[in-house]
C-alpha atoms as a PDB file:
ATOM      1  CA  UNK A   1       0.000   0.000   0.000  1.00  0.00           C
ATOM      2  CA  UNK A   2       1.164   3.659  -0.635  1.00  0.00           C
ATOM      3  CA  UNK A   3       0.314   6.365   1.400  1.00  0.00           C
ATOM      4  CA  UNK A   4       0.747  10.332   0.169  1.00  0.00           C
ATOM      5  CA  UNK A   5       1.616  12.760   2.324  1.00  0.00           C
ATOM      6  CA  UNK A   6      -1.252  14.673   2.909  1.00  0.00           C
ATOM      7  CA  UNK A   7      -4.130  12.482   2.302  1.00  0.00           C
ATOM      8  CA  UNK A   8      -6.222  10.010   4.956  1.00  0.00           C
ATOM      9  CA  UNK A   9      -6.112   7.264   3.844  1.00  0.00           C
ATOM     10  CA  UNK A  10      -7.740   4.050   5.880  1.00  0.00           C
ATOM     11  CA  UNK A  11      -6.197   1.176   7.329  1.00  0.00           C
ATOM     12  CA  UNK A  12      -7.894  -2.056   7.363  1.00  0.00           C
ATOM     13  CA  UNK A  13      -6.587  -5.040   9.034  1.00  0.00           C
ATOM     14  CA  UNK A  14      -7.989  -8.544   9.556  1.00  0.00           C
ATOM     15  CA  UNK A  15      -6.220 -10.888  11.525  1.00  0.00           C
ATOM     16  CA  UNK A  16      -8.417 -14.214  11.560  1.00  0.00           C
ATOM     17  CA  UNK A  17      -9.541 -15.469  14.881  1.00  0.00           C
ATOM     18  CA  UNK A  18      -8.598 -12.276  16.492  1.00  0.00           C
ATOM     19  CA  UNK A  19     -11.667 -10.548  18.200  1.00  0.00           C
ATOM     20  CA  UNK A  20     -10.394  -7.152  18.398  1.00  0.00           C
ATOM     21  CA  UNK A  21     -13.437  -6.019  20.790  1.00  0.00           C
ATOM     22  CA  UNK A  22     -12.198  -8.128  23.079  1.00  0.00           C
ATOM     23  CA  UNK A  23      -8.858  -6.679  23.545  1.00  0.00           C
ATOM     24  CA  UNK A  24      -8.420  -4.333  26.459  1.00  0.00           C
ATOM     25  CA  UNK A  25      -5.841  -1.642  23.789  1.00  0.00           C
ATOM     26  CA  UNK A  26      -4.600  -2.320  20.686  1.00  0.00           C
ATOM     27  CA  UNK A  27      -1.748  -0.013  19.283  1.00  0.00           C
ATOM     28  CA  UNK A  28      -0.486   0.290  15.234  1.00  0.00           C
ATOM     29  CA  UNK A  29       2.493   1.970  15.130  1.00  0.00           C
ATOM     30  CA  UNK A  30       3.619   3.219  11.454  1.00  0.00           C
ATOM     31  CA  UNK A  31       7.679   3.914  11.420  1.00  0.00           C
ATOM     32  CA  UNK A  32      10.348   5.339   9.504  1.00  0.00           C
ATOM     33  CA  UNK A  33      14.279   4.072  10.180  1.00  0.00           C
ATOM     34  CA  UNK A  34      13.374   3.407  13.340  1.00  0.00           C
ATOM     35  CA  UNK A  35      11.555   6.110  14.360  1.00  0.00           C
ATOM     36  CA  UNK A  36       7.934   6.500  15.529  1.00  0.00           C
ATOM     37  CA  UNK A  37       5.723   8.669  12.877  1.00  0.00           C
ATOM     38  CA  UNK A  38       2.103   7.548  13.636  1.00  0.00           C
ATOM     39  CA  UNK A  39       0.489   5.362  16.753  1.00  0.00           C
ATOM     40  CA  UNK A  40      -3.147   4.922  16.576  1.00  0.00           C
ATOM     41  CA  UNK A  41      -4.947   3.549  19.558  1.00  0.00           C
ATOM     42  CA  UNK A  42      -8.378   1.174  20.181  1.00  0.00           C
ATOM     43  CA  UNK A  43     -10.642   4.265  20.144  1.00  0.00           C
ATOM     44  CA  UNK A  44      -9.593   5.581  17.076  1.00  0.00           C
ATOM     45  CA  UNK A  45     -10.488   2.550  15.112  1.00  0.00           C
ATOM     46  CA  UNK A  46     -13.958   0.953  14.163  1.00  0.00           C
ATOM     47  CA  UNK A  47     -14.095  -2.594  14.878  1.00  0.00           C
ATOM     48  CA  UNK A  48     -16.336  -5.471  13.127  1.00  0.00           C
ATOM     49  CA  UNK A  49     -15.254  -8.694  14.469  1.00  0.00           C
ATOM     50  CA  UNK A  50     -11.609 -10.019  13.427  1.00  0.00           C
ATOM     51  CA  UNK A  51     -11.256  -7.268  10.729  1.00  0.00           C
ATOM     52  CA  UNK A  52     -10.007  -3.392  12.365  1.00  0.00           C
ATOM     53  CA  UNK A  53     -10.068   0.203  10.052  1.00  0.00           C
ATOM     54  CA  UNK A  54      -8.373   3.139  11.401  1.00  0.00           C
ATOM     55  CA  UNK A  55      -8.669   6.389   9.301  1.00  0.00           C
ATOM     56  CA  UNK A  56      -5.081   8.360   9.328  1.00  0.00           C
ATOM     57  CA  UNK A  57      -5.705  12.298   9.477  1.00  0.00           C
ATOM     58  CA  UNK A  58      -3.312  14.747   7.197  1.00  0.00           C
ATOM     59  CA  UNK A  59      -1.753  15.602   9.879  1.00  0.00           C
ATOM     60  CA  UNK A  60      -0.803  11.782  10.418  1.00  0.00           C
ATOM     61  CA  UNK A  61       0.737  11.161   6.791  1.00  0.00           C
ATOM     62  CA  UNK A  62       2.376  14.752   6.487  1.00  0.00           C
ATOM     63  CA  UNK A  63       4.534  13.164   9.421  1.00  0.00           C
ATOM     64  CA  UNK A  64       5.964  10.396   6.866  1.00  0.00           C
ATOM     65  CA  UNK A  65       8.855  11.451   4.684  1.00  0.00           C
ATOM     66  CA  UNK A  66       8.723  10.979   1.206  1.00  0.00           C
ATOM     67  CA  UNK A  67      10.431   8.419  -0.705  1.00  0.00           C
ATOM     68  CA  UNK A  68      11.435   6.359   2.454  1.00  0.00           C
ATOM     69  CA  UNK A  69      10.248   3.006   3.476  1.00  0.00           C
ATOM     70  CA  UNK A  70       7.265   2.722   5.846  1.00  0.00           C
ATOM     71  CA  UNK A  71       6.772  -0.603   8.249  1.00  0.00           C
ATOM     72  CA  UNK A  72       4.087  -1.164  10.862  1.00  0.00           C
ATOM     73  CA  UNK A  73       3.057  -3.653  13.441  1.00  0.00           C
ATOM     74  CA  UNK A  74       0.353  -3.863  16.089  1.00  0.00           C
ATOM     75  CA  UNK A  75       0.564  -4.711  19.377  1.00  0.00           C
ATOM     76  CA  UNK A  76      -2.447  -6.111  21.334  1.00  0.00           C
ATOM     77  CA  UNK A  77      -3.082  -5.786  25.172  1.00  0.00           C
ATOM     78  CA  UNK A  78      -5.868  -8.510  26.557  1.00  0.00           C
ATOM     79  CA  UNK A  79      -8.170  -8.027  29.238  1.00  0.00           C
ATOM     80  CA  UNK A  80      -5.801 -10.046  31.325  1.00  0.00           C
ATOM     81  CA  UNK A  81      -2.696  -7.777  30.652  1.00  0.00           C
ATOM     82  CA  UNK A  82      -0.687  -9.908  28.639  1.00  0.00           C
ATOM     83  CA  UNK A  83       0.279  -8.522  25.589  1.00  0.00           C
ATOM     84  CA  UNK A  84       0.907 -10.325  21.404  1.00  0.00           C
ATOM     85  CA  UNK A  85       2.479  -8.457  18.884  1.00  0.00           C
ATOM     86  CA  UNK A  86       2.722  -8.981  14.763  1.00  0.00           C
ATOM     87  CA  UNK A  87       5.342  -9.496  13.177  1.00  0.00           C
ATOM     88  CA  UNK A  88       6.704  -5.707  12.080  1.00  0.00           C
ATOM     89  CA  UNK A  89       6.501  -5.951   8.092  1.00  0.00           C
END
């Protein structure tokens, strides 16, 4: 997926046999070499089931540079405070 600066684009993510709703916080964190350019919480995203969208404002992808590399991963937090991760891709 591309993103352009500037734009809000929308995240979707499906992860099978993952209730999301259940989860006590969920984080997606968006990088660039390393560093931290966009973290988006539980309450910013709608939620049906196994599948997640999240809706990235302007101000979100003017925080990406251009021309470099993006990778994200989510991290999951359930209601009995252990917390999964993906695999950062």
């Amino acid at each position: 997926m591309s993103i352009r600066r500037g734009t809000t684009p929308t995240l979707t993510i499906t992860i099978d046999d993952v209730d999301f709703s259940s989860m006590k916080d969920f984080t997606i964190t968006i990088s660039q070499n390393g560093e931290k350019k966009i973290v988006k919480h539980k309450n910013e995203a709608t939620i049906n089931g196994d599948t997640i969208s999240c809706t990235l404002s302007q101000q979100d992808t003017l925080n990406l540079m251009t021309g470099t590399r993006a990778s994200i991963q989510m991290k999951m937090e359930t209601e009995s405070g252990d917390v999964v991760g993906t695999e950062i891709v």
